[in-house]
C-alpha atoms as a PDB file:
ATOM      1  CA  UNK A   1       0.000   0.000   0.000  1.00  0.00           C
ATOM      2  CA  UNK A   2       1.553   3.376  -1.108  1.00  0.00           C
ATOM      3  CA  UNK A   3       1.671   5.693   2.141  1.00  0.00           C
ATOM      4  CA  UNK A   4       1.641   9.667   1.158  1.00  0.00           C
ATOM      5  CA  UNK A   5       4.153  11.129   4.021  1.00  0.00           C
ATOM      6  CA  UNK A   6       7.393  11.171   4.652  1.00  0.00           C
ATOM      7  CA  UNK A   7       9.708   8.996   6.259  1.00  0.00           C
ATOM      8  CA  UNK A   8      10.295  12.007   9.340  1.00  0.00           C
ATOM      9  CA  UNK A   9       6.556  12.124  10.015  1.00  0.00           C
ATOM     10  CA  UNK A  10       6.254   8.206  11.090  1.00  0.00           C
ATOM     11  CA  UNK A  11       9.163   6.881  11.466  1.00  0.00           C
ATOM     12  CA  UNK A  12      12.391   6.861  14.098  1.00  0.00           C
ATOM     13  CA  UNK A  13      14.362   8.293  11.564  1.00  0.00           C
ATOM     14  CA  UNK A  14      16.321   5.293  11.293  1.00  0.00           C
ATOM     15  CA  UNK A  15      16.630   1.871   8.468  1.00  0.00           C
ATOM     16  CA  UNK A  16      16.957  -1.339   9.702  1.00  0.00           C
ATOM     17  CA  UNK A  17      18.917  -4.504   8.162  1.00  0.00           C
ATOM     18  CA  UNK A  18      17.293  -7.704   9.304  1.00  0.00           C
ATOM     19  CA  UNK A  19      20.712  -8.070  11.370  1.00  0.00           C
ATOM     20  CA  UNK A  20      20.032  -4.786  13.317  1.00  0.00           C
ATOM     21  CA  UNK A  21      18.352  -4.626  16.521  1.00  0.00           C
ATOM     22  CA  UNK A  22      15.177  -2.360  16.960  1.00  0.00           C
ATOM     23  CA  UNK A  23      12.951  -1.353  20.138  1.00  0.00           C
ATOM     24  CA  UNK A  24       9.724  -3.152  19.238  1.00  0.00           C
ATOM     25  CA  UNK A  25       9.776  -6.055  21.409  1.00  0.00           C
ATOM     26  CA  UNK A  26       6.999  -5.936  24.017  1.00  0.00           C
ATOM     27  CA  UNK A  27       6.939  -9.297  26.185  1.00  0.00           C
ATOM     28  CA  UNK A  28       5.192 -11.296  23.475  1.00  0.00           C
ATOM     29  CA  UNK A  29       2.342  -8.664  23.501  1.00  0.00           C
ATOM     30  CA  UNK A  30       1.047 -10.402  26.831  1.00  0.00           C
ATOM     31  CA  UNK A  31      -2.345  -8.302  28.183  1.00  0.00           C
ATOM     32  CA  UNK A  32      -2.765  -6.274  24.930  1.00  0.00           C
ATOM     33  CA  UNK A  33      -4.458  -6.897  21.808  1.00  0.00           C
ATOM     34  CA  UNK A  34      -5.026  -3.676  20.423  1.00  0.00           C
ATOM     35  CA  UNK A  35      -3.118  -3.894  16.400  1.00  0.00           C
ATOM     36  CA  UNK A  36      -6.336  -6.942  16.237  1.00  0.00           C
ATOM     37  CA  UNK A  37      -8.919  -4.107  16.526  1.00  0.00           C
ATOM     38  CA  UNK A  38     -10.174  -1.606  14.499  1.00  0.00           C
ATOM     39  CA  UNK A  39      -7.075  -2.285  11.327  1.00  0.00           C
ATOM     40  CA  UNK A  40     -10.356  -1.494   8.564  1.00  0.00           C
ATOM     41  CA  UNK A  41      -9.046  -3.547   5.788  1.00  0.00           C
ATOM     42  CA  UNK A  42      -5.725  -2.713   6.086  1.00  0.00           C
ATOM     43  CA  UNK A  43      -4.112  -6.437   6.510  1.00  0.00           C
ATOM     44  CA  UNK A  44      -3.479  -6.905   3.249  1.00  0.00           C
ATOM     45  CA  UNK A  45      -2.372 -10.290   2.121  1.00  0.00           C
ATOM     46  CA  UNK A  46       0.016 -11.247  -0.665  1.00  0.00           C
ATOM     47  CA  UNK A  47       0.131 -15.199  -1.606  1.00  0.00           C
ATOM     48  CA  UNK A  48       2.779 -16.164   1.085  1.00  0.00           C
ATOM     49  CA  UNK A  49       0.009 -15.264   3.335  1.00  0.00           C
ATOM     50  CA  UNK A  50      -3.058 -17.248   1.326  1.00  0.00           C
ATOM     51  CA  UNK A  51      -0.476 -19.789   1.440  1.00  0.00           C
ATOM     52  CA  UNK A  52       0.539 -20.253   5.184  1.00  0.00           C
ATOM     53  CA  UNK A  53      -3.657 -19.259   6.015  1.00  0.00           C
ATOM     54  CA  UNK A  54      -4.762 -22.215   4.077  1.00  0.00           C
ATOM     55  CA  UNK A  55      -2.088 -24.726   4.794  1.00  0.00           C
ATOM     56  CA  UNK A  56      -2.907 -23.866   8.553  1.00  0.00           C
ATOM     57  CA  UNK A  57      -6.811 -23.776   8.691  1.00  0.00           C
ATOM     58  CA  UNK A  58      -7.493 -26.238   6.066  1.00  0.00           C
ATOM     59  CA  UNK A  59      -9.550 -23.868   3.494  1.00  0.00           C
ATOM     60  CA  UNK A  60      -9.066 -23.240   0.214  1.00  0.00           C
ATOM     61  CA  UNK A  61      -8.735 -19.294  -1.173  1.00  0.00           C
ATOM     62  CA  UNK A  62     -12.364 -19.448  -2.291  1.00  0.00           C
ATOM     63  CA  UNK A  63     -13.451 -20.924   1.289  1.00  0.00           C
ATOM     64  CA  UNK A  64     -11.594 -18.491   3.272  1.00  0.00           C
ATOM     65  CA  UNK A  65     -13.527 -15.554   1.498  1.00  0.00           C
ATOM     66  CA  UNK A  66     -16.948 -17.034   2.956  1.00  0.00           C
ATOM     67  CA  UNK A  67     -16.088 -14.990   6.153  1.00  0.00           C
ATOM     68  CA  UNK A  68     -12.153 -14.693   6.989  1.00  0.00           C
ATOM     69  CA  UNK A  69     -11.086 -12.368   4.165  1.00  0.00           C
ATOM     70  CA  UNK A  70     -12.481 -10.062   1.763  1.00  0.00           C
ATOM     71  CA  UNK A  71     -11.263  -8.459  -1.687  1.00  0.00           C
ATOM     72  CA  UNK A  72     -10.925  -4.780  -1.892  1.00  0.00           C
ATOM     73  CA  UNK A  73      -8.765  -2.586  -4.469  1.00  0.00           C
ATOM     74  CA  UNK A  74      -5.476  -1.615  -3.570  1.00  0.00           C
ATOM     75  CA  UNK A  75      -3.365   1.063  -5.589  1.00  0.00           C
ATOM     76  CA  UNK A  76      -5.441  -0.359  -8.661  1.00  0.00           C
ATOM     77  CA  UNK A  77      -5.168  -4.247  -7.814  1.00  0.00           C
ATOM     78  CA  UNK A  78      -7.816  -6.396  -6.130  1.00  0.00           C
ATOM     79  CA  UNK A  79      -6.087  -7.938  -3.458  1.00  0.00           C
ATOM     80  CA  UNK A  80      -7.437  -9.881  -0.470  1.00  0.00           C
ATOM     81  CA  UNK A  81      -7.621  -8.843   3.300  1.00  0.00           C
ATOM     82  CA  UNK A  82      -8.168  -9.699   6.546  1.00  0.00           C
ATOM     83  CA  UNK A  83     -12.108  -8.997   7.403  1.00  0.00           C
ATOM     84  CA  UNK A  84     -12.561  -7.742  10.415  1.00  0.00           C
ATOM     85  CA  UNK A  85     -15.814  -8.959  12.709  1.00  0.00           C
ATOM     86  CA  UNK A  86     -17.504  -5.657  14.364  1.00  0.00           C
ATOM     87  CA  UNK A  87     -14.279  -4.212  14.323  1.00  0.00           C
ATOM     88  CA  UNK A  88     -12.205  -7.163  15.491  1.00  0.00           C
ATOM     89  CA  UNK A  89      -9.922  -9.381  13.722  1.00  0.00           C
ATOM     90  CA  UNK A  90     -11.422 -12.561  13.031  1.00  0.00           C
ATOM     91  CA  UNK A  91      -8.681 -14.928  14.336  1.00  0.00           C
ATOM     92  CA  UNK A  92      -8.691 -12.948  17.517  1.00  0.00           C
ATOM     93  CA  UNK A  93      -9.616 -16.078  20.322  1.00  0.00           C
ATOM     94  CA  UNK A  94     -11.702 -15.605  23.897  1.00  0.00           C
ATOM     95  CA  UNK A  95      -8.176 -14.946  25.755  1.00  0.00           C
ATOM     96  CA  UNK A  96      -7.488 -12.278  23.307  1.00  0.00           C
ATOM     97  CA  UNK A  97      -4.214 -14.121  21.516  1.00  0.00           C
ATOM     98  CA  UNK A  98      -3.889 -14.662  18.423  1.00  0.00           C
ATOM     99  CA  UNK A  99      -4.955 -18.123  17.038  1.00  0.00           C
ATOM    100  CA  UNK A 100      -3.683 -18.344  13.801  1.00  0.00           C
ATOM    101  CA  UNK A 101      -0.067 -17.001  15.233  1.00  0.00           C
ATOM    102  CA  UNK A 102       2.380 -19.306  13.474  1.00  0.00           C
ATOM    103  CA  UNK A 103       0.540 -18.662  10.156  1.00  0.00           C
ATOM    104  CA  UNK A 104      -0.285 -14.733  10.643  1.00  0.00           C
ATOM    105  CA  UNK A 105       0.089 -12.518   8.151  1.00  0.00           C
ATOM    106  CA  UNK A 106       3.108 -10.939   7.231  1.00  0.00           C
ATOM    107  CA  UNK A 107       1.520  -7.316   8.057  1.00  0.00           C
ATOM    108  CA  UNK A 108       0.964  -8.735  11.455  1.00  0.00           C
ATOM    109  CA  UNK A 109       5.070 -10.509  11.851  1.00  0.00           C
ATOM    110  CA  UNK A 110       6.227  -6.743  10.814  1.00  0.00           C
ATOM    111  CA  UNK A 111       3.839  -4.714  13.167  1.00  0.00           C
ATOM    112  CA  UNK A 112       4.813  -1.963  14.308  1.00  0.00           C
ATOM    113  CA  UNK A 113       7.845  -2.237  12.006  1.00  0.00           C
ATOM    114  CA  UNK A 114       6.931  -1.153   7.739  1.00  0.00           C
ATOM    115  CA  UNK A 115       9.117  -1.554   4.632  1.00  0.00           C
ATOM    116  CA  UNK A 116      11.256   1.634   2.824  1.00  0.00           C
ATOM    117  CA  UNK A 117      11.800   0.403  -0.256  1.00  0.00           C
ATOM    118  CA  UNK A 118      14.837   2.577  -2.510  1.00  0.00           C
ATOM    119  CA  UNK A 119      17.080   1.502  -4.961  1.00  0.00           C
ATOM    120  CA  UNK A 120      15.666  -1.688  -5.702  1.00  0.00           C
ATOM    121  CA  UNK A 121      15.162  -2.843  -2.610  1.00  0.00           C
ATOM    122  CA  UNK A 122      14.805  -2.011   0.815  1.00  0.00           C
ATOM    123  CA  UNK A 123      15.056  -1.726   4.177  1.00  0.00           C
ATOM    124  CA  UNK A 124      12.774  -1.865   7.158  1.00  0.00           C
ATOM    125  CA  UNK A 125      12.106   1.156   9.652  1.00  0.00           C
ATOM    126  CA  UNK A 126       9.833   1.538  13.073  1.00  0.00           C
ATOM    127  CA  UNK A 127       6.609   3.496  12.681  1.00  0.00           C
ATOM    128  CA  UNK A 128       6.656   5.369  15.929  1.00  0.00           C
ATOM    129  CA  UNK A 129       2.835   6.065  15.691  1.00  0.00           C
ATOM    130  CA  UNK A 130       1.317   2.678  15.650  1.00  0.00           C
ATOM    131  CA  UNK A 131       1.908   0.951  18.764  1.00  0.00           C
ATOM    132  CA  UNK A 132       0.752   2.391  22.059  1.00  0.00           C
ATOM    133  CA  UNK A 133       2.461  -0.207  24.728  1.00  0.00           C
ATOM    134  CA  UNK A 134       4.923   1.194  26.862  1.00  0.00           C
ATOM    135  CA  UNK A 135       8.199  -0.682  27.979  1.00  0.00           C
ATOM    136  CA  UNK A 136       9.437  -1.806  24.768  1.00  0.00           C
ATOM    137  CA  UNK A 137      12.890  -3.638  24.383  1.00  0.00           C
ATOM    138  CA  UNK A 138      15.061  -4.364  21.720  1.00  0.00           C
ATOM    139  CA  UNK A 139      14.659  -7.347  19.362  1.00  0.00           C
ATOM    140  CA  UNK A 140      16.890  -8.398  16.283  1.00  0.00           C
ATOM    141  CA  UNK A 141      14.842  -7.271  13.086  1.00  0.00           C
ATOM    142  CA  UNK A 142      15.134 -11.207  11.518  1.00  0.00           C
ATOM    143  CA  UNK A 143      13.865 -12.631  14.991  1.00  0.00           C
ATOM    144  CA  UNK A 144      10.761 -10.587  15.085  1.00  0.00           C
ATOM    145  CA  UNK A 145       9.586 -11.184  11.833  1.00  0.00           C
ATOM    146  CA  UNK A 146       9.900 -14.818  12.264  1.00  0.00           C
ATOM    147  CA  UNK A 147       9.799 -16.082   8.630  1.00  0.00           C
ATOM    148  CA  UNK A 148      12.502 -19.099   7.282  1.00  0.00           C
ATOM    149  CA  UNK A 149      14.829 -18.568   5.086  1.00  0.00           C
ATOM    150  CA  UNK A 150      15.544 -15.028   5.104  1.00  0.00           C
ATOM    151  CA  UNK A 151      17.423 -13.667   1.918  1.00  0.00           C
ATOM    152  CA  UNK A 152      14.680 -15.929  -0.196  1.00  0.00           C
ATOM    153  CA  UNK A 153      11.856 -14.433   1.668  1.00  0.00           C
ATOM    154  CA  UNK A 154      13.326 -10.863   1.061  1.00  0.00           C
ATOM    155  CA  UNK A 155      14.283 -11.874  -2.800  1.00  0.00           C
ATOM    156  CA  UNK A 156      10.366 -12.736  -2.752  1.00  0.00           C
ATOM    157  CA  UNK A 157       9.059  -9.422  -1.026  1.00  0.00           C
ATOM    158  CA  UNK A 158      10.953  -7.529  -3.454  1.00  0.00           C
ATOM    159  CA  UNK A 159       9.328  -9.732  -6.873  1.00  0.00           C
ATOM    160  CA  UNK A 160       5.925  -9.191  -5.639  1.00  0.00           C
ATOM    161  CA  UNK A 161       6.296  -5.540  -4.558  1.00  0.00           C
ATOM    162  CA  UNK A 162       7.968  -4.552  -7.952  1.00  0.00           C
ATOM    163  CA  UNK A 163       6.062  -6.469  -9.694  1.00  0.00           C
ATOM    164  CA  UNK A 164       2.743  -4.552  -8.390  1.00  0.00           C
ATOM    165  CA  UNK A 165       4.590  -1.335  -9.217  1.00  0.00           C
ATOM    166  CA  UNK A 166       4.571  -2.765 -12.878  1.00  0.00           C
ATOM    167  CA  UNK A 167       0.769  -3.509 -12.408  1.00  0.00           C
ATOM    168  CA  UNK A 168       0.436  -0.303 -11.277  1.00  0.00           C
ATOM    169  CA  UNK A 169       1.940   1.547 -14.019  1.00  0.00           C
ATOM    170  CA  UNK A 170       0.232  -0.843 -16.957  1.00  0.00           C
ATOM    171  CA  UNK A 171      -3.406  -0.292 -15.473  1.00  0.00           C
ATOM    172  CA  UNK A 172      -2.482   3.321 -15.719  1.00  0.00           C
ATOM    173  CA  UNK A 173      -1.769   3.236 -18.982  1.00  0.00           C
ATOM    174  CA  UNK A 174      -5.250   1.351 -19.678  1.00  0.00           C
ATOM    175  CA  UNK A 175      -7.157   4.204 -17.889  1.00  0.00           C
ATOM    176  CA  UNK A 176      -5.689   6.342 -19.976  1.00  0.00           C
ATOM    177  CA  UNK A 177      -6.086   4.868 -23.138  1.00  0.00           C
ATOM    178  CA  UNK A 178      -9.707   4.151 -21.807  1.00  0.00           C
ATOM    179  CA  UNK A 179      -9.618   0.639 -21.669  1.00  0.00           C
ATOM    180  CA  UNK A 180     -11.021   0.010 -18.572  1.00  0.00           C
ATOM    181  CA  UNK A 181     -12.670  -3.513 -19.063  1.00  0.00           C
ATOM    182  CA  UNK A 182      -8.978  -4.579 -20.044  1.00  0.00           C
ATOM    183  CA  UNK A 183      -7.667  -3.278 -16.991  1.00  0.00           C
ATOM    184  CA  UNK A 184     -10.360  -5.073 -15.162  1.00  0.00           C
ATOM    185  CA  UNK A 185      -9.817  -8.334 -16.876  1.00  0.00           C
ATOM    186  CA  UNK A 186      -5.828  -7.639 -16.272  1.00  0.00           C
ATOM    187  CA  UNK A 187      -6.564  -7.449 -12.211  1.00  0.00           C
ATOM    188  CA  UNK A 188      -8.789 -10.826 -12.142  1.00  0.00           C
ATOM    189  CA  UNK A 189      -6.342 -12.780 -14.026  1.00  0.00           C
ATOM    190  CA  UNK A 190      -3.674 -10.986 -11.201  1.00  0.00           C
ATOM    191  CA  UNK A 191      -5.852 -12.466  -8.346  1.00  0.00           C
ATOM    192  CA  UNK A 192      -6.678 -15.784 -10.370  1.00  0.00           C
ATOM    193  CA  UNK A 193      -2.973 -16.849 -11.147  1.00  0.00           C
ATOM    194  CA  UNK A 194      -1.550 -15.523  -7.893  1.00  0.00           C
ATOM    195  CA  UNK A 195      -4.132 -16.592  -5.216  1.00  0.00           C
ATOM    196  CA  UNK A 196      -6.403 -18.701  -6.694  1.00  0.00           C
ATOM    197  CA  UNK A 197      -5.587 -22.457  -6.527  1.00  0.00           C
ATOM    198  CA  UNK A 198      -3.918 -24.032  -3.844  1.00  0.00           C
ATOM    199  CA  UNK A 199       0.166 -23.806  -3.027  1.00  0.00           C
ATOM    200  CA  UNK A 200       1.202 -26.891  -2.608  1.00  0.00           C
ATOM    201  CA  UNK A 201       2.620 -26.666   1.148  1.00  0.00           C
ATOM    202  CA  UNK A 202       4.853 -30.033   0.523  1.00  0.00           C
ATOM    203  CA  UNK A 203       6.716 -28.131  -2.206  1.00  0.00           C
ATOM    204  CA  UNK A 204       8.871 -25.025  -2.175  1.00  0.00           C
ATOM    205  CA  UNK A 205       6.369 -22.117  -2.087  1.00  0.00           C
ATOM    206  CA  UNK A 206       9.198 -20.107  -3.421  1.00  0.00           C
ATOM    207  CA  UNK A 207       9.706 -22.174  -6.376  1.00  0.00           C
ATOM    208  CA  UNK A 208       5.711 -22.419  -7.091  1.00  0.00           C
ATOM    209  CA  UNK A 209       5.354 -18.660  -6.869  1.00  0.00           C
ATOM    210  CA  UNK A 210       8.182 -17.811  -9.516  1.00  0.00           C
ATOM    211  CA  UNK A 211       6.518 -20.417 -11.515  1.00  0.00           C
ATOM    212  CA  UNK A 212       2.475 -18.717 -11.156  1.00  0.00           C
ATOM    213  CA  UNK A 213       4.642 -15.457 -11.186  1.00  0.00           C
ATOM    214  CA  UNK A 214       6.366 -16.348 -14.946  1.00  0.00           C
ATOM    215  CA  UNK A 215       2.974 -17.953 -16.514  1.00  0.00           C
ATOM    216  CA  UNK A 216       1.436 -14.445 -15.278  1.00  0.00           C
ATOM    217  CA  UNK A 217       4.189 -11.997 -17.103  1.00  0.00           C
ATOM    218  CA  UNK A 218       3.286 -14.421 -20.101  1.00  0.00           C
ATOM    219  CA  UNK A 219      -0.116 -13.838 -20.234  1.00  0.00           C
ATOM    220  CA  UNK A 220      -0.196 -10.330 -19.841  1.00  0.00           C
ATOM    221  CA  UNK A 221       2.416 -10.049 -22.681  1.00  0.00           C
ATOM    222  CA  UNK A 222       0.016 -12.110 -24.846  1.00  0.00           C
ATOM    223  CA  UNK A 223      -2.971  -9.406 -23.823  1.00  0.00           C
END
């Protein structure tokens, strides 16, 4: 999601390597709840996400729209998000934890940490604004946004954000040139190739996203 402000107005004025340590550690969140309320539709999920959600509850995509996520447009894509119940996250249990916790979202493994992204990649930075709990400590950036395999998880951030930059740009053009039901056509086959379908979870999600990611880049060239 593209954020109109500056860096200074949100942020610490510091960028983080996943080596780096960073003040956002708050005793595993114990007694608070508060970034599972009131997000809007602002959890948005990229496949990694539909991948690790359906692997974990046993859904398919399709299923998991029923009453877990929704589809809304983001900076010209349809993408899916969390759907919040009267304001509350879903997957938010009785004891107010998280139940889904070791598939979350990766919006939820970064929070209250966001991405920079320069110079064809990027780097990750702590929005100041976001979380309220007091008493923070330091945590190592790579521990905190518990994902495997690091450097092929950050390989596969940047594909999928630049990648929607392209999107971005090419639905633009459509506008312009007045061809909206092509740009609409170009966003479901996005959400169809991407999402739809189920990732295999016994086989390298990295490998089966590059794969969905190249048959994509081949059908839009065709269109």
């Amino acid at each position: 999601m593209i954020r109109k402000c500056s860096l200074e107005e949100i942020s610490d004025g510091r960028l983080y390597d996943t080596n780096d340590m960073v003040k956002a550690y708050c005793n595993e969140c114990k007694g608070c709840h508060a970034c599972c309320e009131g997000m809007g539709n602002s959890i948005i999920l990229d496949p990694i996400d539909v991948m690790r959600l359906t692997s974990h509850l046993g859904k398919s995509f399709e299923e998991l729209l029923t009453d877990e996520i929704e589809l809304n447009v983001v900076d010209g894509l349809v993408l899916p998000n969390i759907k919040m119940k009267k304001n509350v996250c879903p997957f938010l249990n009785a004891e107010g934890r998280c139940s889904i916790h070791e598939a979350r979202p990766g919006f939820c493994r970064l929070f209250p940490l966001g991405r920079y992204y320069e110079n064809g990649g990027f780097q990750y930075f702590l929005q100041i604004h976001e979380c309220k709990r007091a008493g923070k400590t330091k945590v190592k950036v790579s521990k905190w946004i518990d994902t495997p395999d690091i450097p092929r998880y950050t390989k596969y951030i940047n594909d999928w954000h630049n990648f929607q930059k392209e999107m971005q740009e090419l639905l633009k053009k459509k506008l312009l040139e007045e061809k909206e039901e092509e740009a609409r056509n170009l966003t479901i086959l996005v959400l169809n190739v991407l999402f739809m379908g189920i990732y295999d979870d016994k086989t390298d999600f990295y490998q089966q996203f590059d794969s969905r990611l190249a048959k994509l880049r081949e059908l839009i060239a065709v269109k």
